[in-house]
Structures are given as C-alpha cells and as structure tokens.
Protein backbone atom coordinates (compact mmCIF):
# COMPACT_ATOMS: atom_id res chain seq x y z
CA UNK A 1 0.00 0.00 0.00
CA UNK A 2 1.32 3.82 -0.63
CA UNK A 3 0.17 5.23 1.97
CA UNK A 4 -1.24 9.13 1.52
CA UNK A 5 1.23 12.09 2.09
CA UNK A 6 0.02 15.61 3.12
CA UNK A 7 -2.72 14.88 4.71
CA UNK A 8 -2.30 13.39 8.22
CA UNK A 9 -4.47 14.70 10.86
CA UNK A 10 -6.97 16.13 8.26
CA UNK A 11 -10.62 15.07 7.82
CA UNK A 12 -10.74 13.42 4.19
CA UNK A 13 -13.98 12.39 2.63
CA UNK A 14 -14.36 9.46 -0.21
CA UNK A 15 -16.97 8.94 -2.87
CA UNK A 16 -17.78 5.70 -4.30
CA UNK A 17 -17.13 2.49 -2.30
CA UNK A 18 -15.81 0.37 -5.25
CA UNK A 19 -12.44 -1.19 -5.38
CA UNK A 20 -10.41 2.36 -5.94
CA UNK A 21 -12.83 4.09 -3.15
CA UNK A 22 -12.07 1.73 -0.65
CA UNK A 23 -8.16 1.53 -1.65
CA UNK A 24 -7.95 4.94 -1.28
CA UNK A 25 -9.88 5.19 2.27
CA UNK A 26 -7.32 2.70 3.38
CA UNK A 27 -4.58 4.54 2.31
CA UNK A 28 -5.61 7.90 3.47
CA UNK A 29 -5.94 6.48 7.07
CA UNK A 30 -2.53 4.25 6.88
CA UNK A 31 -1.10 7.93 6.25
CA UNK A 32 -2.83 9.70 8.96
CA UNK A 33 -5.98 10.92 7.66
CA UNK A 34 -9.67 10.78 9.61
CA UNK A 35 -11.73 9.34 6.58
CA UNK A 36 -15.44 9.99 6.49
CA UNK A 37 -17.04 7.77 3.18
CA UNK A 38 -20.65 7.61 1.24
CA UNK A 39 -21.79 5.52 -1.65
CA UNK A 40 -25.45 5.81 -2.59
CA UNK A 41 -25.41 1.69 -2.72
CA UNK A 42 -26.39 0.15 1.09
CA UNK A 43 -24.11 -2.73 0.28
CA UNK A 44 -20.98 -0.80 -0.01
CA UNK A 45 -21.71 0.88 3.01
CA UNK A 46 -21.98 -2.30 5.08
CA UNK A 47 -18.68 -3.39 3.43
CA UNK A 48 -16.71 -0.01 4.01
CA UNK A 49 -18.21 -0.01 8.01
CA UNK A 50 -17.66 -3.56 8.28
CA UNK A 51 -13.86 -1.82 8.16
CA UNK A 52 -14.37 0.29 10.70
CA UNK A 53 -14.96 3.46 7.83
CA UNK A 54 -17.33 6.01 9.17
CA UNK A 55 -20.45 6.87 6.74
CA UNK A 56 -21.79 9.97 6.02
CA UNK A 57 -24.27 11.05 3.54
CA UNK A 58 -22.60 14.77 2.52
CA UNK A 59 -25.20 15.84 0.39
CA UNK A 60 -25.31 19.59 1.21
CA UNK A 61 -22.63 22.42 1.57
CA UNK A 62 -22.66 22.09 5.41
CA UNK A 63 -21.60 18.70 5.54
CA UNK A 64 -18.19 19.90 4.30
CA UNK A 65 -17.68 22.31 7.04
CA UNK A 66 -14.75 20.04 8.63
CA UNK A 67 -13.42 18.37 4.98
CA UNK A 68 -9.76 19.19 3.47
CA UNK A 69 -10.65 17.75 0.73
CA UNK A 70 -12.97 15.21 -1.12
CA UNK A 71 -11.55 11.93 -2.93
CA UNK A 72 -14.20 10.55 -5.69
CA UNK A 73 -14.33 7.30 -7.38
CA UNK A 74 -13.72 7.41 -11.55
CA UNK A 75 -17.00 6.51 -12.51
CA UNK A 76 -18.86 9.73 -10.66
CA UNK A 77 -19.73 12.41 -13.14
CA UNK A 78 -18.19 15.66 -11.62
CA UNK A 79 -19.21 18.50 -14.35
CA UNK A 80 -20.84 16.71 -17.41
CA UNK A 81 -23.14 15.59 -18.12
CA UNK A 82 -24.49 16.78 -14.34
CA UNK A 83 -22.09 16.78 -11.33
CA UNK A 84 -23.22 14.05 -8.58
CA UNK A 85 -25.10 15.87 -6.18
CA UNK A 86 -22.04 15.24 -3.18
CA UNK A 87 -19.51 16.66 -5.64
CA UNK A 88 -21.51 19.95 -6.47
CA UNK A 89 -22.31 20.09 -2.04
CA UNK A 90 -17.95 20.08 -1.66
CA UNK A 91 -17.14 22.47 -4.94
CA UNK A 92 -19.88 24.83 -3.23
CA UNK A 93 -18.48 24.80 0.07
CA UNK A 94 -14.62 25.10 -1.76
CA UNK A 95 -13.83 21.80 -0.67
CA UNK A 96 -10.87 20.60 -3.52
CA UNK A 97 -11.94 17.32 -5.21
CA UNK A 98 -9.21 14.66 -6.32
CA UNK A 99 -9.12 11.00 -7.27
CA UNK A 100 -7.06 8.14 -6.14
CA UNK A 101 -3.97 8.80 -8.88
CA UNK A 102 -3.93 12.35 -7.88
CA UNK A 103 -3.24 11.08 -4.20
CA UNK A 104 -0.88 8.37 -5.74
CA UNK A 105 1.45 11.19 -7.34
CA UNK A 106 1.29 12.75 -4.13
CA UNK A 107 2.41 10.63 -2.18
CA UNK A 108 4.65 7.86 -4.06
CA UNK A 109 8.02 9.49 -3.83
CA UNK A 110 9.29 9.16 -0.38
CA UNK A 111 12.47 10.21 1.28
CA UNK A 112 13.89 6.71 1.56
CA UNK A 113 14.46 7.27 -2.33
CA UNK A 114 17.20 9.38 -1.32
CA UNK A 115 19.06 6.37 -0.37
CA UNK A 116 18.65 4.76 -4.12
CA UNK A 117 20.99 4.17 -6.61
CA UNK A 118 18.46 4.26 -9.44
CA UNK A 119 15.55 6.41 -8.76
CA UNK A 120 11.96 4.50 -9.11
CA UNK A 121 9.98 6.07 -12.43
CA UNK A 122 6.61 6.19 -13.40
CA UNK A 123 4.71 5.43 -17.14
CA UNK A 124 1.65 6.79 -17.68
CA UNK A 125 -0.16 5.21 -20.72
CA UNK A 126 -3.44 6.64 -22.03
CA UNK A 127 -5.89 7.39 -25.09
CA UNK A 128 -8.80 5.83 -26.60
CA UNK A 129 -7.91 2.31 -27.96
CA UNK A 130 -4.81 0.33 -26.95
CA UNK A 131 -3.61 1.82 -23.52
CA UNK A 132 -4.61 -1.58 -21.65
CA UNK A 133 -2.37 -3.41 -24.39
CA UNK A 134 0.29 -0.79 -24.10
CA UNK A 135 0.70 -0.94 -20.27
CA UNK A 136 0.50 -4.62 -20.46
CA UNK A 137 3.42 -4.71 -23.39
CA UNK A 138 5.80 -2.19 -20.92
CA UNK A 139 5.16 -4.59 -17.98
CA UNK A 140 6.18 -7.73 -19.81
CA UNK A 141 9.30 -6.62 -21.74
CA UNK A 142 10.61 -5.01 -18.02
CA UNK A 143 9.81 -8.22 -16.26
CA UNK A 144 11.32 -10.45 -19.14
CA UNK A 145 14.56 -7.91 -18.74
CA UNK A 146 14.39 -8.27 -15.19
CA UNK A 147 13.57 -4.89 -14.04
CA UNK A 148 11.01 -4.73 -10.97
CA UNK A 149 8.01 -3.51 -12.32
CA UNK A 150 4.39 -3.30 -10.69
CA UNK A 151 1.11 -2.63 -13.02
CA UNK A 152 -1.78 -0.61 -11.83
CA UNK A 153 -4.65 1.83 -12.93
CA UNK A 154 -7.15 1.08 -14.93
CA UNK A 155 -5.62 -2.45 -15.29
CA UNK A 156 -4.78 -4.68 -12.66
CA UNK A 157 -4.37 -3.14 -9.34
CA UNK A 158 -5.62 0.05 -7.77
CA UNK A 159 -2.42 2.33 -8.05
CA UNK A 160 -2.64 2.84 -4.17
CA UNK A 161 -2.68 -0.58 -3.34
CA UNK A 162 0.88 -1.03 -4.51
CA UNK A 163 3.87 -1.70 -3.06
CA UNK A 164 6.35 1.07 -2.09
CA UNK A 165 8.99 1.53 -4.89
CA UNK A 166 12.02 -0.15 -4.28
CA UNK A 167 15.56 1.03 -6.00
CA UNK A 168 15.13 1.26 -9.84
CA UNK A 169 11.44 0.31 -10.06
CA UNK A 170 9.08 1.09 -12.49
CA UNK A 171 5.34 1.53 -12.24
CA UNK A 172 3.35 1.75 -15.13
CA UNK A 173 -0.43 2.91 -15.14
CA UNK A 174 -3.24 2.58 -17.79
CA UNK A 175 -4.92 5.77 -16.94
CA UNK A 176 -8.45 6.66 -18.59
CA UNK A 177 -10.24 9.79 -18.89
CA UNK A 178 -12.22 9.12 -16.13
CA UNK A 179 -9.13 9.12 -14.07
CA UNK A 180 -6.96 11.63 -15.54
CA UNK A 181 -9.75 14.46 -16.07
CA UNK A 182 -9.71 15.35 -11.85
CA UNK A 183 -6.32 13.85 -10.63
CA UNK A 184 -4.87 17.26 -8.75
CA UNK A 185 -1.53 15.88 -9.27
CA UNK A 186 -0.10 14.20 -12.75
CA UNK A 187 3.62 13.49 -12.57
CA UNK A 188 5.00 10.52 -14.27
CA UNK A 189 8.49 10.38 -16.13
CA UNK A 190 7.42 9.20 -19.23
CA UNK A 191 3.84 9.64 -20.66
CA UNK A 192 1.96 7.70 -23.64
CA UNK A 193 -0.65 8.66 -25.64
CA UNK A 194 -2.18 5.93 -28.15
CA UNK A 195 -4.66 7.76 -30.13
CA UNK A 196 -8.08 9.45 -29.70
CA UNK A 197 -11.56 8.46 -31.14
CA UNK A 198 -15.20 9.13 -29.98
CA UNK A 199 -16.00 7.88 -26.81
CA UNK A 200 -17.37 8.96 -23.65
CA UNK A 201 -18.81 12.22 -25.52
CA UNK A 202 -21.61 12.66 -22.81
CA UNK A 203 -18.92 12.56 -19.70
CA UNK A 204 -16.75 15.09 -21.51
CA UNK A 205 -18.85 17.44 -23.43
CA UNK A 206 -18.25 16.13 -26.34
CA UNK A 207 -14.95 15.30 -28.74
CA UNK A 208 -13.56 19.05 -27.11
CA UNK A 209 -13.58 17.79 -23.36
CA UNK A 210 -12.27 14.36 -24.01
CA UNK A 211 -9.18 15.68 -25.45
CA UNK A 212 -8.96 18.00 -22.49
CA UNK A 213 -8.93 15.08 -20.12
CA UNK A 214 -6.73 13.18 -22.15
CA UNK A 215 -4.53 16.09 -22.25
CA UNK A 216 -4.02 16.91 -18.43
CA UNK A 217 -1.66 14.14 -18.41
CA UNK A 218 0.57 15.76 -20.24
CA UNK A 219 0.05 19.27 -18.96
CA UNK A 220 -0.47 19.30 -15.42
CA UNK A 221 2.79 18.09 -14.40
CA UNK A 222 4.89 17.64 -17.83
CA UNK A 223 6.59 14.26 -18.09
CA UNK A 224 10.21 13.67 -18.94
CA UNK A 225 9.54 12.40 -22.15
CA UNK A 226 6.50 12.40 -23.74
CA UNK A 227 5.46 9.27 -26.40
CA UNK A 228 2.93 10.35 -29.05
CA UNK A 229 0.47 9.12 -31.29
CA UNK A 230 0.21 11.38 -34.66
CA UNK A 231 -2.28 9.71 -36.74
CA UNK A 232 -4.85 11.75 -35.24
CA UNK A 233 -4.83 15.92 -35.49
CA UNK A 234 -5.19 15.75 -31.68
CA UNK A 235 -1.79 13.90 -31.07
CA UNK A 236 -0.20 16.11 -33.65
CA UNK A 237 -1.49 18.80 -31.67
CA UNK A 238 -0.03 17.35 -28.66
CA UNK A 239 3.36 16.75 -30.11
CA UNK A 240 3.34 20.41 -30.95
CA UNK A 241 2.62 22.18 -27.83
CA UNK A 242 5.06 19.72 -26.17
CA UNK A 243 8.06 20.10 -28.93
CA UNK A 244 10.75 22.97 -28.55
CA UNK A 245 11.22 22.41 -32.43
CA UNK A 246 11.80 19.26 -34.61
CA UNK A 247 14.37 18.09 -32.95
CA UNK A 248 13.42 18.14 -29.50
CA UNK A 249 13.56 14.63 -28.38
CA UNK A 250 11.92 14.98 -25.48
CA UNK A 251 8.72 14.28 -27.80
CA UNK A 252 8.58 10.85 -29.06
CA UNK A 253 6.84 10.46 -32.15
CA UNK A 254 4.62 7.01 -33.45
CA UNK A 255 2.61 6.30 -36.58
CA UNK A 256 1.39 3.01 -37.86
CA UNK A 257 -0.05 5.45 -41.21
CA UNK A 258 2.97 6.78 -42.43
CA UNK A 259 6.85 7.14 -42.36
CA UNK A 260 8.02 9.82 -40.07
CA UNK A 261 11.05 12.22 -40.88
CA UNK A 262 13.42 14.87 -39.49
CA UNK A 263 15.41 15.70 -36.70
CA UNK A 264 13.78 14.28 -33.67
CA UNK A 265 12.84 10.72 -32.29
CA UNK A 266 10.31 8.72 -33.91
CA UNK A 267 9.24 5.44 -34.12
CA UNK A 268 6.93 3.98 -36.87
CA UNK A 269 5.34 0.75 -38.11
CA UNK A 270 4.70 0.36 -41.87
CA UNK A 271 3.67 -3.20 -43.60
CA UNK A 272 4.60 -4.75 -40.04
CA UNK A 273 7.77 -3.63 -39.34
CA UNK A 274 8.70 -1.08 -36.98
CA UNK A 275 11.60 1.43 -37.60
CA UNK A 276 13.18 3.92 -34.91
CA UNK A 277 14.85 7.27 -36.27
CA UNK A 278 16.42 9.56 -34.89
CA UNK A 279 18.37 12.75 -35.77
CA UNK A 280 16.98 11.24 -39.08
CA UNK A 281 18.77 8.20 -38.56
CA UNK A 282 17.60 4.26 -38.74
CA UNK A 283 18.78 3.25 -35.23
CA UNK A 284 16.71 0.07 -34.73
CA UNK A 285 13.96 -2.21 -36.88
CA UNK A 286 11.74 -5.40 -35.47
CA UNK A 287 9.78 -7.40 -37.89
CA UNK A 288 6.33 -7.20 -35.88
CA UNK A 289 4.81 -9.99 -38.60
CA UNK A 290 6.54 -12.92 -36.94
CA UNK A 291 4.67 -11.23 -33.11
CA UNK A 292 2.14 -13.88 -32.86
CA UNK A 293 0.72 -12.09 -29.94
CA UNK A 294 -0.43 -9.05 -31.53
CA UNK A 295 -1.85 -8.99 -34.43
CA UNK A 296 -3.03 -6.63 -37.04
CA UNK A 297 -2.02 -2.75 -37.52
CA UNK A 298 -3.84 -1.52 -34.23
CA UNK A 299 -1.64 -3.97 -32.03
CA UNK A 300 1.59 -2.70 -34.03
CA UNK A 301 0.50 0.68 -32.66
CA UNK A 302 0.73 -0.50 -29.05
CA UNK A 303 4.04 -2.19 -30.26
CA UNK A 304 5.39 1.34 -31.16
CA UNK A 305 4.29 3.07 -27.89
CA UNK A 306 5.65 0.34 -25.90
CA UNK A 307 8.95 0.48 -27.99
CA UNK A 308 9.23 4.30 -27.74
CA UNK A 309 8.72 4.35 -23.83
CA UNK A 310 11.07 1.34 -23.24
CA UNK A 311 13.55 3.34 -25.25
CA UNK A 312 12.87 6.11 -23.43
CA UNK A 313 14.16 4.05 -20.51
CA UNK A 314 17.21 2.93 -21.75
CA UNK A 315 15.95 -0.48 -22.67
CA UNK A 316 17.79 -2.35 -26.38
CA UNK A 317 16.03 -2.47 -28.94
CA UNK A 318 16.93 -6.36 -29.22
CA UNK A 319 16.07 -6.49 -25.35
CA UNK A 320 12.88 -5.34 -26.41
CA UNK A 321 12.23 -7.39 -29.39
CA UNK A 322 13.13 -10.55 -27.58
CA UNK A 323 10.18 -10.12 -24.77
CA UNK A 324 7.61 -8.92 -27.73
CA UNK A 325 7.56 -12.58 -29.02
CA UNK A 326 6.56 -14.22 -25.41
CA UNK A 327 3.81 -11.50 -25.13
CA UNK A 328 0.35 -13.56 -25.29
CA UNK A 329 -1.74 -10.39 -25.60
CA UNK A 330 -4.35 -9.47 -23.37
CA UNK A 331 -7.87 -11.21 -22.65
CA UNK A 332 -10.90 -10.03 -24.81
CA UNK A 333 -8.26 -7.98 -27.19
CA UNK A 334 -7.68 -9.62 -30.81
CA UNK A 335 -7.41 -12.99 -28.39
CA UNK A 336 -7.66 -16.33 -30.80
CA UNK A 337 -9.73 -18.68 -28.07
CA UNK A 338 -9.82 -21.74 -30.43
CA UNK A 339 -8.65 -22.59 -34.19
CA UNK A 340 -10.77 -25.84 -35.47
CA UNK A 341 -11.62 -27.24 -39.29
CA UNK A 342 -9.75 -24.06 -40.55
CA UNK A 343 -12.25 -21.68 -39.01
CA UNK A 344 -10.32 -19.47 -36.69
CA UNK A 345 -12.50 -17.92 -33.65
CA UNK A 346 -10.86 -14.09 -32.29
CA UNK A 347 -12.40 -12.50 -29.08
CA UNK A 348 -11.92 -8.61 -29.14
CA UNK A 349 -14.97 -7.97 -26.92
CA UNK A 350 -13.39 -4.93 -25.65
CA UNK A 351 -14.30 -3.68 -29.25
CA UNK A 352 -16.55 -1.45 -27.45
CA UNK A 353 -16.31 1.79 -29.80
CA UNK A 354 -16.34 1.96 -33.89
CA UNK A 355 -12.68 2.95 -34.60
CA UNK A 356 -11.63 -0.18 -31.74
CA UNK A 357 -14.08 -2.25 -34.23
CA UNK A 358 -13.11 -0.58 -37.58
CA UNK A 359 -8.88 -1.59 -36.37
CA UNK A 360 -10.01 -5.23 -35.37
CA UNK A 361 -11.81 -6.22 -38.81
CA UNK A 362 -8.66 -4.39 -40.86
CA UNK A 363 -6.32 -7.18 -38.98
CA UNK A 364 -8.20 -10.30 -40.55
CA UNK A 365 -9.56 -11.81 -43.55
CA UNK A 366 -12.69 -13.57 -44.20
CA UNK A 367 -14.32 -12.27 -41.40
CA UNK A 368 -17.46 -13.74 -40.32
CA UNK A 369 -18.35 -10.51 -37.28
CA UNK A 370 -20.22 -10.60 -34.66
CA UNK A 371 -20.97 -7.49 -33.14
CA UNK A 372 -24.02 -5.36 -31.63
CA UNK A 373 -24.70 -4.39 -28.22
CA UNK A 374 -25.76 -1.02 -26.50
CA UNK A 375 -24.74 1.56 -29.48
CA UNK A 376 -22.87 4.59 -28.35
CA UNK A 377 -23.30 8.31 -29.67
CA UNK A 378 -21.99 9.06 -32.88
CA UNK A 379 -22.96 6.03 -34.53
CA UNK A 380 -21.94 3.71 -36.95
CA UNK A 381 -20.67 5.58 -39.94
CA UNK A 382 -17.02 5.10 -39.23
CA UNK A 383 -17.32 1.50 -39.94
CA UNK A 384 -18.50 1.85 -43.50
CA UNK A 385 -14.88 1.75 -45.03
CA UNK A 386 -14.13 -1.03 -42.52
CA UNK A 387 -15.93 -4.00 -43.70
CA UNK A 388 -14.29 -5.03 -46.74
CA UNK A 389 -13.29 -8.06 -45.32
CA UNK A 390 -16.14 -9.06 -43.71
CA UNK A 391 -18.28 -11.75 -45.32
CA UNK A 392 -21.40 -11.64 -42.88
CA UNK A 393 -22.57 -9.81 -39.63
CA UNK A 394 -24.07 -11.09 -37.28
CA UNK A 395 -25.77 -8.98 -35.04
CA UNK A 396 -26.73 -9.49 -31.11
CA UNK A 397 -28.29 -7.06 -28.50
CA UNK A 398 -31.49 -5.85 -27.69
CA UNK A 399 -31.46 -3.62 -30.85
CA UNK A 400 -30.12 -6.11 -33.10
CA UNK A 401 -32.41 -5.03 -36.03
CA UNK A 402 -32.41 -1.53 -35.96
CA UNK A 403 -27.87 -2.16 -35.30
CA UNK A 404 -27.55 -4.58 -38.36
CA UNK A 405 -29.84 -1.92 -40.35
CA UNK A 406 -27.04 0.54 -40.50
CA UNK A 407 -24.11 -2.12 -41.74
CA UNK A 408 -22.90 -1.61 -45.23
CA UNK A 409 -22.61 -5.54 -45.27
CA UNK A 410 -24.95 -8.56 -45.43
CA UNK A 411 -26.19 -9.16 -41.80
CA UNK A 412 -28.46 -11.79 -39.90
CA UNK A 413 -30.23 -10.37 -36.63
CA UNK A 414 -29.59 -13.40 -33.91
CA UNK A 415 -30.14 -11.19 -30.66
CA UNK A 416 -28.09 -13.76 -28.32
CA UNK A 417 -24.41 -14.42 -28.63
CA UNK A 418 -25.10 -18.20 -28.77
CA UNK A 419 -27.44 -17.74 -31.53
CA UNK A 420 -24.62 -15.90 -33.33
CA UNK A 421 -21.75 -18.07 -32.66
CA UNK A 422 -24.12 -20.96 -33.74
CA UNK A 423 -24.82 -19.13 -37.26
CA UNK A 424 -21.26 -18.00 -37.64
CA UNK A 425 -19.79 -21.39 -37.11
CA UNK A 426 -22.40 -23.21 -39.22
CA UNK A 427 -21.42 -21.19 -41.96
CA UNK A 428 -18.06 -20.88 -41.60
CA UNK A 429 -15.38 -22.56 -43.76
CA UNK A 430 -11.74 -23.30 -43.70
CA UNK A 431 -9.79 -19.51 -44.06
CA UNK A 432 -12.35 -17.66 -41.90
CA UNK A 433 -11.99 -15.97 -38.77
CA UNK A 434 -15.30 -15.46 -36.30
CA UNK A 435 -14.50 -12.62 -35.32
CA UNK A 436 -16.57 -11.14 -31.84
CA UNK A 437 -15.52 -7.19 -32.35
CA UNK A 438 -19.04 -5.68 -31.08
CA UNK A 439 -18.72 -1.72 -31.82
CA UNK A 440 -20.74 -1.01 -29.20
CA UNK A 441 -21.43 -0.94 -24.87
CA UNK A 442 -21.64 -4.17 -23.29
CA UNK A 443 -24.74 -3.11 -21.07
CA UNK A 444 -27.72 -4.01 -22.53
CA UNK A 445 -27.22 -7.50 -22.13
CA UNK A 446 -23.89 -7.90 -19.86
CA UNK A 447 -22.27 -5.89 -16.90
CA UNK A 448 -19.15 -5.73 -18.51
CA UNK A 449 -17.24 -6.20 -22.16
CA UNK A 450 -15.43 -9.47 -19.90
CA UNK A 451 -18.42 -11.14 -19.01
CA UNK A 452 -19.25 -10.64 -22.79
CA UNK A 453 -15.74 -12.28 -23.84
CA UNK A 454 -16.32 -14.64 -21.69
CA UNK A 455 -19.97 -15.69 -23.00
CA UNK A 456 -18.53 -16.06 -26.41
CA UNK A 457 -15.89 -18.17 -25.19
CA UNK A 458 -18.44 -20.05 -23.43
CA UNK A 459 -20.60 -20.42 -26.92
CA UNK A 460 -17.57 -21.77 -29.12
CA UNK A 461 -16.16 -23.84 -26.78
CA UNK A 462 -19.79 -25.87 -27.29
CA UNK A 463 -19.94 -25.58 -30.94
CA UNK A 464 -16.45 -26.56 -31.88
CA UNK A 465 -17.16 -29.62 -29.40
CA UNK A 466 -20.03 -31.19 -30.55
C-alpha cells in the first residue's frame, strides 16, 4: 500500500465504495488521515463499516464544514453531463476534489528514495484504444529484462494498493479519462498517448472535453519524455505544444499510417515492421509480422508506444524485441480462443467503440463478425470503409435489427451471442476468422465487455465440441 502524504491529521472524505474508493480510504488512514465515506449503494456501506470506515451522507454544503478535501471514485460524473449531487455540495463549500492517482502522485516518492541508486519512475499510458495493451506490453518486456516492475490503474491493481517503490522500479499505469480528467496531481516520467476516437462524448462534453482530459496528463505536471500518437490531429497537436522544435527529443513520435522524418525521435510501423529514427537516422527495426501475440495494424500501434517508452528508458532495442515474441496479448483484445476445421475464432470484446471495431476487422480476412450491443453516440458511420473483409454480420443485442440496419454488409439479426456463434460457425469454412468485435457498450445484455468475452468463449467452446 502507498500510503497518503500531506494529509495526516486532516478530515478526508471518499466517494464511491468500489475497489479504488475503498483503496484509497485505506490509504488515506494508513497515512494519517480521519476518513469519512458515502456511496449511494447500502451494500458498499456495510462493506466499508464492516472496516471500521465512518459513513456519512454529505449531500449539502454544510456537511463539508470540517473536509480538506474530497476523494471521488472514476466513474462519478463531476461536471458533465451533471455533477453528482455530493460533488456539487464540496465544490460549493470550496472543498478541492481529487481522485485516487492524484493522491498516488502525491504521495509515491518518499524520502527513503534518497538512499537509491536508481531512482523509481513512473509510465503513464493513455488514449482511446490500446492503452490496456500498451501498459501490459511495458510490464512484460521489463519483467522479461528483469527490471522490478508493478502494473496498476485502470488495469490490474488500484495504483494505491501497490507496493512502495524499491531502487530502480518502475510503475506503469493505464490511466483513462475518467481518471486523468480530476487527478490534482499528474507526474509521471514518461507519458503515452495511443490515439483518440469518440467515446465517452456525454462525460466530456463532447470530442472538445475528451481531449482535455486526455490532455491533463501531459500538462499538469509535464513528463520527462513524452510518447505520441500522430495519426490523429489531436496527437499532432499534442506533439506540438510539447516540442521545442523538430528536434526536440523529449517528444517521441509514433505512426502506424505513415513514415516519419526529421530531426527528432520517432518510431513507426509500416507493412509490419517497426523502424526507430532519430536525428533522421535508422537506429533500430523489429519485424512485428513474426509477433504472434499481436496482431493486425492496431496492435503494431501499441508495439510502437511500448517500444518508444522502453527506449525512453534505456531499454535495447533487441532487449525489447526478444520479450515482444513471449507476449500472449491481453484477454478479450484480438485474443484467438480456439482454431478448429480451418475456421479461426478471435475474441476482441473490448471492441466497445467503432474505430476499436473498424482496427479489429482491418487485422483479418474472411471475417465472419459478430458485433451489436448497446450503441454509443456518434454512430456507426465510421465503420462503412471497414468491412471489406467481412463476409457476414451477425448482429446481437437488444437492438439487433435496428444495429444490423445501419451495416454496409450482409447481416443476420440473432439477438443472443449463442445464436450468433451458432450461425457464424455453421457457416463458416476453412480460411475464416469469427470474429466477436461488437462496436458497441456491453450493457444491454452484460455488466461488462469481460463477461461478454467470456460468453462467447463459453458459446464456441460448445460448438467446436459437438
């Protein structure tokens, strides 16, 4: 556990009782806080008092009279589209608001690091598609080089609930939106951003507020070295306001669209292999066709963030090739679950949006897709130029019809995912790939894009038995 710095003796309430909530009420008292916690569900009361947390419904200004400041889960809207009722009670009464990571960069270094040879360093990985992938990609090449590592965010562990850094650690996070948009401090050495696409329009405001969250990562704080995505006018942007001039290396540039030039430090994936210039330079190449583990132009993306940061780190370039070929990927994420008659079956459940869709169906042929679910703003549009692969949807959720309707492709409406897994496999043959890559929310028919994974795992583990 980290436990909380700056606060000791102070009275700290905490929002939202889920797994960061509670990790952070934990931490705020191991560091010498008085903790005072709510969460609208009875349940997670019981659970947090069971632990000896006090409860406290705070739901006007008043209740804040004695509060230094107020710590709120991720998934509790603070500004759009309405701020929960609690948050609006503390920013009336001028109580500051934070989140877990802002009390993790707060209170992670420590002054035993004095005694280090090799101070511990933080990655920070986040934007739209492929920051789970990413963080997961970092972790593995600095365990397989022998580095101590630890994994936390928005994957894995709650970043409070880690250890304390020992000499020449590294901690990597998978930060979100959710998490970097409030976070009072943002410090890490080296910070990542993938890419940006529609997607959480009605937390943010809209494509505008998004990037802003996104952004504070890099702005709040300023990392070391910064690592880039510039396929998208955003992360060009980005690369710009962070950038001295063209050859300030400090700014790590990646593209899986096009060969970058000049001065500076980029790193780039074209027809699967990855280059890294700099000072306009070839300094290093890996042949990302023979990575079994990640597959398809969106993966070598995530290969060329994790490449840049590991650089960035001091890592070889042959170290780092090396570990990419043990890398097994991540569950529900381009993740082949069984191969029989021919007929390939790939899980990419956490497909969730239509560019994370659009980049899963250009990585295979003969695609027979299942996809539909709860359909998030913007629509479908994107995927029009996506689908030339595809030989047949086939569409699940509780808008199935009015979903496949919009599909420049033949579909079938099945509703269920064992209906569709039953179709696809039927009419599958020998060269295909069923490929689960939804393009839309999980929650109209699971609580999560896992349990959805996992139900189409479920479905052609009984068809490829029988």
């Amino acid at each position: 556990m980290i436990p909380v710095q700056g606060l000791s003796g102070a009275r700290v309430a905490v929002l939202g009782l889920g797994r960061s909530g509670l990790s952070a009420a934990r931490a705020l008292v191991t560091g010498g806080a008085e903790v005072v916690c709510w969460d609208d569900n009875r349940a997670a009361r019981e659970t947090a008092e069971a632990e000896g947390f006090l409860c406290r419904d705070l739901k006007t200004a008043d209740h804040f009279d004695d509060v230094a400041r107020l710590i709120v889960s991720p998934g509790i809207p603070h500004l759009y589209p309405a701020p929960n009722r609690i948050v609006a009670a503390a920013l009336q009464a001028g109580v500051p608001v934070d989140n877990d990571i802002g009390l993790f960069f707060q209170s992670f270094a420590t002054g035993e690091w004095d005694s280090f040879d090799i101070a511990p360093k933080v990655i920070a990985v986040t934007g739209s598609n492929g920051k789970s992938t990413t963080s997961a990609l970092i972790h593995h090449v600095l365990e397989h080089a022998q580095r101590p590592c630890q994994l936390a965010g928005n994957i894995g562990r709650g970043v409070l609930d880690l250890d304390p850094a020992i000499d020449g650690e590294v901690v990597v996070l998978e930060l979100s939106s959710y998490q970097t948009e409030l976070a009072r401090a943002l410090t890490p050495d080296i910070a990542v951003f993938t890419n940006l696409s529609p997607d959480h329009l009605d937390r943010h405001h809209g494509m505008g507020g998004y990037f802003a969250a996104k952004r504070r990562l890099f702005a709040e704080g300023g990392p070391d070295r910064a690592v880039i995505g510039v396929d998208e006018i955003e992360g060009r942007f980005l690369a710009g306001q962070l950038s001295e001039g063209r050859g300030d290396d400090r700014v790590i540039r990646i593209s899986v669209e096009q060969k970058l030039s000049g001065p500076g430090w980029q790193v780039f994936a074209r027809k699967g292999f990855l280059s890294e210039y700099r000072r306009g330079k070839q300094v290093a190449s890996v042949d990302l066709r023979k990575v079994a583990g990640m597959p398809g132009a969106h993966n070598h993306q995530n290969a060329c963030a994790a490449f840049a940061a590991l650089r960035a780190l001091g890592l070889a370039p042959k170290v780092i090739e090396q570990a990419f070929h043990s890398f097994g990927g991540l569950p529900h994420r381009s993740q082949t679950i069984a191969e029989v008659g021919g007929v390939r079956y790939v899980n990419d459940s956490k497909a969730t949006n239509v560019d994370s869709a659009a980049k899963a169906l250009a990585a295979f042929d003969n695609i027979r897709w299942i996809c539909g679910g709860l359909e998030k703003e913007g629509g479908l549009g994107g995927l029009a130029d996506a689908v030339g692969h595809v030989r047949k949807a086939y569409v699940i959720g509780r808008e199935a019809a009015a979903f496949a309707m919009q599909l420049n492709v033949e579909a079938e409406v099945c509703g269920t995912m064992a209906q569709a897994v039953a179709r696809a496999a039927a009419e599958a043959e020998a060269g295909d790939v069923v490929l689960l890559a939804p393009a839309a929310a999980s929650f109209d028919q699971y609580d999560s894009f896992e349990r959805r994974g996992e139900d189409f795992a479920a479905q052609v583990a009984q068809v490829t038995a029988a």
